[in-house]
N, C-alpha and C. Protein backbone atom coordinates (compact mmCIF):
# COMPACT_ATOMS: atom_id res chain seq x y z
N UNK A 1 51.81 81.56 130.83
CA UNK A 1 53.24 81.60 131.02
C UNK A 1 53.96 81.99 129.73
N UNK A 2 53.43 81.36 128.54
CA UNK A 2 54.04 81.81 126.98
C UNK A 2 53.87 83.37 127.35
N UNK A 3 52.87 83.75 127.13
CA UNK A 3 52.50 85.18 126.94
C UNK A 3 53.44 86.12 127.54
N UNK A 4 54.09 85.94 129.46
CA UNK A 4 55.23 86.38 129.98
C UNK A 4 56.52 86.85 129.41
N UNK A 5 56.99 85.51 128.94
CA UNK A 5 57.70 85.05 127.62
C UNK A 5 57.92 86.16 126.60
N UNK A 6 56.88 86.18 126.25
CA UNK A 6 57.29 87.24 124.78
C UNK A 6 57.00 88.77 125.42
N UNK A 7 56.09 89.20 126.47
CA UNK A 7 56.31 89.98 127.07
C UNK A 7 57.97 90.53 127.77
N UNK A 8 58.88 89.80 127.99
CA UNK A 8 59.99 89.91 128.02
C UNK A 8 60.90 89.71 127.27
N UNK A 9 60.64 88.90 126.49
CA UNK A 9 61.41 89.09 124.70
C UNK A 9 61.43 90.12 124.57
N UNK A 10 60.02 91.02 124.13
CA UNK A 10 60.03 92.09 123.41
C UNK A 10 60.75 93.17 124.05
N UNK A 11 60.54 93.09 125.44
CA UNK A 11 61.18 94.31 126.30
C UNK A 11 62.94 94.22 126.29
N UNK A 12 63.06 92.91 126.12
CA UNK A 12 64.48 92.88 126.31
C UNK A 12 65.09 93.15 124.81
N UNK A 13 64.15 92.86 124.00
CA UNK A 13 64.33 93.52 122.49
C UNK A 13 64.62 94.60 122.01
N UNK A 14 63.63 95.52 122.96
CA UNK A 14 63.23 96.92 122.56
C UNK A 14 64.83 97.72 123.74
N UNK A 15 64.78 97.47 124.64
CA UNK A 15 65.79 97.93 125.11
C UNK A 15 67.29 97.89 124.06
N UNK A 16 67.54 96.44 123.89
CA UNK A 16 68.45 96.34 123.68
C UNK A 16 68.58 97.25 121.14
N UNK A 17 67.74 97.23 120.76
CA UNK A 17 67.44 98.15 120.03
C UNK A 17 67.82 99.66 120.35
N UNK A 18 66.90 100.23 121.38
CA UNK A 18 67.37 101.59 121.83
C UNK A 18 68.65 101.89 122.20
N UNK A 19 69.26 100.86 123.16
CA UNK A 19 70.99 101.21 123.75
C UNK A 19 71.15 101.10 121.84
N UNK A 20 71.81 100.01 121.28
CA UNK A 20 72.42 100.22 120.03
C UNK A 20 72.24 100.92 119.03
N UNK A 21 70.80 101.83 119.07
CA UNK A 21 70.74 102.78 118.43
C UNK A 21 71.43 104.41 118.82
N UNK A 22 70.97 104.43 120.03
CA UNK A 22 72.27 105.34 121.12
C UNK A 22 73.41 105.42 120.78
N UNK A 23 73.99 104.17 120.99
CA UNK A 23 75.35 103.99 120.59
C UNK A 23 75.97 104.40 119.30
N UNK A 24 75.10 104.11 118.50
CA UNK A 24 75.76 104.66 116.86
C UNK A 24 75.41 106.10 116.57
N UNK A 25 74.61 106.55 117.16
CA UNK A 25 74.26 107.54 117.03
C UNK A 25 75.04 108.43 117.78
N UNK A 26 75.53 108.07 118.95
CA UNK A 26 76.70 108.64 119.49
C UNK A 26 78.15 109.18 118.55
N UNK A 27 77.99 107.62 118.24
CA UNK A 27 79.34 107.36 117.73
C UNK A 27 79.62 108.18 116.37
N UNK A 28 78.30 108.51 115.97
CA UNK A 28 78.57 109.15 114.26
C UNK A 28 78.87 110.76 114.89
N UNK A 29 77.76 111.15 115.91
CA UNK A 29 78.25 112.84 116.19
C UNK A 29 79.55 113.08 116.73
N UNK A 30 80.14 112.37 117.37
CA UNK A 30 81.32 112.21 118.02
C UNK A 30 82.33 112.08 116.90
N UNK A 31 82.17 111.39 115.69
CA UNK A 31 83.24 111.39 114.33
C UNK A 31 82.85 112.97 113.56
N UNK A 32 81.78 113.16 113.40
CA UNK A 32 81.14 114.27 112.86
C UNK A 32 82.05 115.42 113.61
N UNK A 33 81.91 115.95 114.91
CA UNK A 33 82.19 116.77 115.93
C UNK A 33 83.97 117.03 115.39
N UNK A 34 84.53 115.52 116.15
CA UNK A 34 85.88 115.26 115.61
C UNK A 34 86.32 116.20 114.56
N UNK A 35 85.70 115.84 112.89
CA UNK A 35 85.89 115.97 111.91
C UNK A 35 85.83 117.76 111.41
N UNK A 36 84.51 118.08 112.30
CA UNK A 36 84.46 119.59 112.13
C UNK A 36 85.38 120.13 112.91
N UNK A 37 86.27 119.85 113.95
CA UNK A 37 86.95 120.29 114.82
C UNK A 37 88.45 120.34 113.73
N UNK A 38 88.82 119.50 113.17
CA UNK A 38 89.62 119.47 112.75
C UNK A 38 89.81 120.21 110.53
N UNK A 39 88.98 120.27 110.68
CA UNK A 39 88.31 120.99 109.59
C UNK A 39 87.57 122.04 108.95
N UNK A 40 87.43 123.48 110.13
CA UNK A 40 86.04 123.79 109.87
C UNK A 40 85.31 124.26 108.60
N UNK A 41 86.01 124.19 107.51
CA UNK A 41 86.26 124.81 106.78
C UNK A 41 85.31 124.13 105.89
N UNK A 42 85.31 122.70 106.31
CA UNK A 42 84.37 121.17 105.45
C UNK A 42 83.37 121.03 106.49
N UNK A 43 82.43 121.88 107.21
CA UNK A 43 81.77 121.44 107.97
C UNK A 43 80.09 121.24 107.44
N UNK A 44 80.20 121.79 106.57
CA UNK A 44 79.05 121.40 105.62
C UNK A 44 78.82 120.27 104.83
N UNK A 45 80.03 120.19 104.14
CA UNK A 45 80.15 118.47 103.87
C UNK A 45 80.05 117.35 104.42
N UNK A 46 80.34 117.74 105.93
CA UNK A 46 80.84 116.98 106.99
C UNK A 46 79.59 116.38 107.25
N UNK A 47 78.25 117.23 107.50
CA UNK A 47 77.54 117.06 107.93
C UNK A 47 76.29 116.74 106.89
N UNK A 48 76.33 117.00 105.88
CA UNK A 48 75.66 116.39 104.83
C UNK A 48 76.09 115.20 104.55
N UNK A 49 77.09 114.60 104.88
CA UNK A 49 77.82 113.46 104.79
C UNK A 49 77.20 112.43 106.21
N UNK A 50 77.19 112.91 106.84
CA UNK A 50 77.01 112.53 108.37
C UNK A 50 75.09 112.37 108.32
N UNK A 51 74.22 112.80 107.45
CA UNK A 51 72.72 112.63 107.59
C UNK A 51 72.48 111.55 107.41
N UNK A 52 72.99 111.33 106.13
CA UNK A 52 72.09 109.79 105.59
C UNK A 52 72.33 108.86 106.59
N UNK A 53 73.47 108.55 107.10
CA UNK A 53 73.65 106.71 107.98
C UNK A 53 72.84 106.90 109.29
N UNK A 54 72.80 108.86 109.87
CA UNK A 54 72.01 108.85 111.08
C UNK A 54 70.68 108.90 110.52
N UNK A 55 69.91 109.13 109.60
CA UNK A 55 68.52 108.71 109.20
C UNK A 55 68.35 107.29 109.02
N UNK A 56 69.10 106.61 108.12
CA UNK A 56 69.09 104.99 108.22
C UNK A 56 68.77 104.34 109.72
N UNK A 57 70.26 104.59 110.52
CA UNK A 57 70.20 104.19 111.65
C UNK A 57 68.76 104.08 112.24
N UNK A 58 68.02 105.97 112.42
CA UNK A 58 67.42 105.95 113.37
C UNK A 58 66.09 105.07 112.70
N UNK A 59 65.73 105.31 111.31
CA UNK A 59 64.96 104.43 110.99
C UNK A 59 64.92 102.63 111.06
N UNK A 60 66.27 102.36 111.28
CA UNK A 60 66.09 100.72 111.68
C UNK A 60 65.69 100.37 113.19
N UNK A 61 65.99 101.19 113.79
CA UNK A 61 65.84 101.98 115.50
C UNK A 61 64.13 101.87 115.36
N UNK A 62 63.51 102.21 114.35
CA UNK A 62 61.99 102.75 114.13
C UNK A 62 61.57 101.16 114.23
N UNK A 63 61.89 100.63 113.07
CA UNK A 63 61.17 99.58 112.87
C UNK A 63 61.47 98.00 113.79
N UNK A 64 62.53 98.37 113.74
CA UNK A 64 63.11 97.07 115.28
C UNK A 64 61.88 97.56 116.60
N UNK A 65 61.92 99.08 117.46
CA UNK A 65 60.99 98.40 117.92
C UNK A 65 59.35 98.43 117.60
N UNK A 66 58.69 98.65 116.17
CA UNK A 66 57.77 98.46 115.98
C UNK A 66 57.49 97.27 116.04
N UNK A 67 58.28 96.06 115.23
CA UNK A 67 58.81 94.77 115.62
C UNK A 67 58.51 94.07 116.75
N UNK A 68 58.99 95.04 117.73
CA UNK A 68 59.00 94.41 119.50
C UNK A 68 57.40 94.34 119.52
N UNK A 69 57.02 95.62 119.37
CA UNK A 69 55.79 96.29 119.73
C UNK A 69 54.66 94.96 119.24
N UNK A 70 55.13 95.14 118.20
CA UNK A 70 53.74 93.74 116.86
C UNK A 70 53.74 92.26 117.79
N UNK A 71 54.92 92.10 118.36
CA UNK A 71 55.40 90.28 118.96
C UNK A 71 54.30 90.80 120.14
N UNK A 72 54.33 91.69 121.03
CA UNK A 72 53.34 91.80 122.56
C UNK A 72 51.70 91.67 121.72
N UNK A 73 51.84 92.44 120.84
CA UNK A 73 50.69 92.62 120.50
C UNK A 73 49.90 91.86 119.65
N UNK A 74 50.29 90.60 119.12
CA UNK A 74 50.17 90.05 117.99
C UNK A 74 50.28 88.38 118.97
């Protein structure tokens, strides 16, 4: 019955990881998009500006569910 348990931890983990990684990741191209729309002129900046937090992001995205992954498996 434990074992169930963390079998649904992790899933409800890993889901909820992926939506909030979605979400920000949305949310930065959508400011990005915005920003070049209103700018195009800075769209290089814009977007060199815009890499680093979506590499962070997707890398905490990485390791949250490696995380999930280690709790089923471990």
């Amino acid at each position: 019955m434990a074992a169930d348990g963390g079998l649904l931890g992790a899933g409800i983990g890993a889901g909820i990881v992926v939506v909030g990684a979605g979400l920000g990741i949305g949310l930065l191209a959508f400011a990005a998009a915005n920003a070049t729309a209103r700018q195009p002129e800075a769209a290089a900046d814009i977007r060199a500006t815009v890499n680093l937090p979506l590499f962070l992001l997707e890398g905490v995205a990485i390791i949250a569910l490696v995380v999930c992954i280690l709790a089923v498996v471990l």
